[in-house]
Protein backbone atom coordinates (compact mmCIF):
# COMPACT_ATOMS: atom_id res chain seq x y z
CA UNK A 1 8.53 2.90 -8.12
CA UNK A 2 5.29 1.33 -9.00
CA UNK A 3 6.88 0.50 -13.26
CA UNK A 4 9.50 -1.47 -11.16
CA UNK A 5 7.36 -3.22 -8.38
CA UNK A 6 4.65 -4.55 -11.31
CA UNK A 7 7.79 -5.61 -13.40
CA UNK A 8 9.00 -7.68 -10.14
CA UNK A 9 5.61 -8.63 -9.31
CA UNK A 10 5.00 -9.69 -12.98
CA UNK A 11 7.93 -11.75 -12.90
CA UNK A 12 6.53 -13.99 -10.16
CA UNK A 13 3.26 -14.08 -12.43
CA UNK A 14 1.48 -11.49 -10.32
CA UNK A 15 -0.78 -8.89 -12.49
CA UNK A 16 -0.57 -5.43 -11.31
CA UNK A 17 -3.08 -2.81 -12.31
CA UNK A 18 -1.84 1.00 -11.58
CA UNK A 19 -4.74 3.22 -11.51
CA UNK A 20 -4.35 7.16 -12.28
CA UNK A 21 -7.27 8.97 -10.12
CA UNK A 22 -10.12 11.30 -11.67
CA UNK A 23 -9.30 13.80 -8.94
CA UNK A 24 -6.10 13.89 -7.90
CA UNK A 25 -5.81 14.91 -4.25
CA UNK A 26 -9.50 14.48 -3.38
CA UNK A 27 -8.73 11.58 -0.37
CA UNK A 28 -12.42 9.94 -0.97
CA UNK A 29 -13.17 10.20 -4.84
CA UNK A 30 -9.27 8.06 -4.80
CA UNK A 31 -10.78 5.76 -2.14
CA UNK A 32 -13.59 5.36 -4.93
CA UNK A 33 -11.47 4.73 -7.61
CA UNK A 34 -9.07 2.39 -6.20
CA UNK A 35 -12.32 0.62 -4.88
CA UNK A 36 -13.88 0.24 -8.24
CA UNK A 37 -10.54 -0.82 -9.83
CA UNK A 38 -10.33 -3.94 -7.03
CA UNK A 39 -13.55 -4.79 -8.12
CA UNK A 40 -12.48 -4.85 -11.97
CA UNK A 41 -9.75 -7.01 -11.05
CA UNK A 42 -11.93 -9.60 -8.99
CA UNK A 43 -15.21 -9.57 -10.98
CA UNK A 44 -14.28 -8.66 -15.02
CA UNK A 45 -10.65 -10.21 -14.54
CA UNK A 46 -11.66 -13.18 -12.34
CA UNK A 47 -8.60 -12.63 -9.51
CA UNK A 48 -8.83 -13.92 -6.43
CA UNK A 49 -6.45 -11.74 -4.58
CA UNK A 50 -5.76 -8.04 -4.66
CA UNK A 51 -3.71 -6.63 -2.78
CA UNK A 52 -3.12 -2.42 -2.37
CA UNK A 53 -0.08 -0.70 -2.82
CA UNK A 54 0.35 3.55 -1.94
CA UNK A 55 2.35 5.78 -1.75
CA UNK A 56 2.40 9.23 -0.19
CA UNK A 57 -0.73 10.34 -0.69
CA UNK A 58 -1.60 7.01 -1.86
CA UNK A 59 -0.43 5.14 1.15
CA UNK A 60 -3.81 7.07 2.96
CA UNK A 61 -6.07 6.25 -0.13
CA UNK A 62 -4.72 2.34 -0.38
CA UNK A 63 -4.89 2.14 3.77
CA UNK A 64 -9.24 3.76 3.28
CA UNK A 65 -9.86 1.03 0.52
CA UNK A 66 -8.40 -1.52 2.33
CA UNK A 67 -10.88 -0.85 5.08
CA UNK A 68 -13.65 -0.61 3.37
CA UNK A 69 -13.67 -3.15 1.07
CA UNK A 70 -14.43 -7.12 1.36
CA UNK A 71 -12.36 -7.74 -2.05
CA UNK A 72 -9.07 -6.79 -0.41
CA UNK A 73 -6.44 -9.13 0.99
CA UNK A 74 -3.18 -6.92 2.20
CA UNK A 75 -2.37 -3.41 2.05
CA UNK A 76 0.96 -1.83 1.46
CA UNK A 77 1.76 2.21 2.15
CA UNK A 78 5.07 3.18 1.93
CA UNK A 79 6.05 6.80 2.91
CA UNK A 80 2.20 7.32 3.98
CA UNK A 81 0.83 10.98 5.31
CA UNK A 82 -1.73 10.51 8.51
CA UNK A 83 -4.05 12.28 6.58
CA UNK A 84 -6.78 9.90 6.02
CA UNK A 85 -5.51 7.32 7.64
CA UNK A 86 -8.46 6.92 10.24
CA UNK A 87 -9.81 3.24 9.46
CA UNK A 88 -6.27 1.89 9.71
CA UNK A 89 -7.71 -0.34 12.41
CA UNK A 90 -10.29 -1.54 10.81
CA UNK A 91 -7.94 -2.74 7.71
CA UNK A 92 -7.58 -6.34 10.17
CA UNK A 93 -8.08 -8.58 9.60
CA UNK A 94 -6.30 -8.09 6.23
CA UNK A 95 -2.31 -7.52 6.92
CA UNK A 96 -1.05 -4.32 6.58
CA UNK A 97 2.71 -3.29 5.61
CA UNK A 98 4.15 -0.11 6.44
CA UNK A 99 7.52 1.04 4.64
CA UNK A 100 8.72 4.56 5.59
CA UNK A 101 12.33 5.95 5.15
CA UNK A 102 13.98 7.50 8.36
CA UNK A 103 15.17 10.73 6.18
CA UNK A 104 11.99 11.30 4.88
CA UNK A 105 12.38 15.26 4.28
CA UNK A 106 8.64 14.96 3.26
CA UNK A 107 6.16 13.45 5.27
CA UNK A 108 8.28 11.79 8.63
CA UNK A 109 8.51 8.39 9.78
CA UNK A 110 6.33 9.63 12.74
CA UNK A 111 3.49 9.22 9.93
CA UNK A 112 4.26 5.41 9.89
CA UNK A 113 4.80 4.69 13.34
CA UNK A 114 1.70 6.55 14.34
CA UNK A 115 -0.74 4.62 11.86
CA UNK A 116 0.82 1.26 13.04
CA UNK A 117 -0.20 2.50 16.70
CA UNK A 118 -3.75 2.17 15.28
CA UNK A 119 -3.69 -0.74 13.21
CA UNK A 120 -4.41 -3.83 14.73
CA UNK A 121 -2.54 -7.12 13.70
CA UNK A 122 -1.52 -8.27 11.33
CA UNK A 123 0.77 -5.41 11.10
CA UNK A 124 4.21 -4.96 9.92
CA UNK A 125 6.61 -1.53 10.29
CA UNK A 126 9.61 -1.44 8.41
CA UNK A 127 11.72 1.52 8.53
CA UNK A 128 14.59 2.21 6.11
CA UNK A 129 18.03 4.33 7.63
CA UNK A 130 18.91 7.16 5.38
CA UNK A 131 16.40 6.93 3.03
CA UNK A 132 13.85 9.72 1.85
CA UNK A 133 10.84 10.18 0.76
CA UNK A 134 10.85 8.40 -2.64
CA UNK A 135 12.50 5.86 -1.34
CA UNK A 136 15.40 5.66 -3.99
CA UNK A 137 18.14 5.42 -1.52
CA UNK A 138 17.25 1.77 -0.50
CA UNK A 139 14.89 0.76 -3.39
CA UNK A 140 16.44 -2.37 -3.92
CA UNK A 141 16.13 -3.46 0.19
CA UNK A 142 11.95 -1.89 -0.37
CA UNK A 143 11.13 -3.93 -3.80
CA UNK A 144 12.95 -7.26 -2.19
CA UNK A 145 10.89 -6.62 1.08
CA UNK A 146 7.02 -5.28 -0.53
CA UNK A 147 7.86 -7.47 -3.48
CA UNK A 148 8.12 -10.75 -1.05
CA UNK A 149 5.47 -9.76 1.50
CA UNK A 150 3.41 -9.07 -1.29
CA UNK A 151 3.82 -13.09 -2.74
CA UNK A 152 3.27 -14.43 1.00
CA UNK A 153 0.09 -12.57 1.38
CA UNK A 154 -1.31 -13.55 -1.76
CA UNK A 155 -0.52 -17.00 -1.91
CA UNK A 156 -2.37 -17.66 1.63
């Protein structure tokens, strides 16, 4: 999903950097890496706007950095576990996205609807019928949707 998304986004002349963590699975050491590579992208690349994009897993990790840092501008988690998911308030003022798909035989669309409880606006839920975790069964609907709230929060 994320080859795809950067080709879309690259297409509209939007860089995309995808980052592959030092420790895998180890929720704060991602934080730290996704961190520093937002930094790279705003102070040795000279971008003004970076915006987060997780999955899974990642959706927790993107939703943590999004929080905590002052570089951000939106955050996207698609199919996101709870896990780790604490400062989802405190992601606002920055907009956050939420993509989940109702079949989700992995990680339910409860996950999604419970961190938008705790987010505070801006905040967006979108949930897909009949699609599963990796999202393949609608990934044209998902890449039009992230791929075009992705341009409007970036261009603001």
């Amino acid at each position: 999903m994320y080859p795809r998304l950067a080709g879309r986004l690259a297409a509209q002349g939007i860089a995309s950097l995808r980052l592959y963590y030092r420790k895998p699975n180890y929720l704060e050491d991602c934080v730290m890496d996704t961190l520093v590579g937002a930094e790279y992208l705003v102070q040795q690349r000279g971008y003004g706007a970076v915006a987060l994009v997780g999955h899974s897993f990642g959706g927790a990790v993107v939703i943590s950095a999004g929080a905590l840092s002052q570089t951000v501008t939106a955050v996207v988690a698609m199919s996101s576990q709870t896990y780790g998911t604490d400062l989802a308030a405190q992601v606002s003022p920055r907009p956050l996205l939420l993509v989940h798909g109702s079949a989700d035989e992995v990680l339910s669309d409860a996950c999604s609807r419970s961190i938008y409880a705790r987010a505070h606006e801006p905040k967006e839920l979108r949930l897909y019928p009949n699609c599963r975790h990796g999202l393949n069964e609608c990934r044209e609907q998902v890449d039009e949707d992230v791929v075009g709230w992705l341009l409007k929060q970036l261009a603001q």
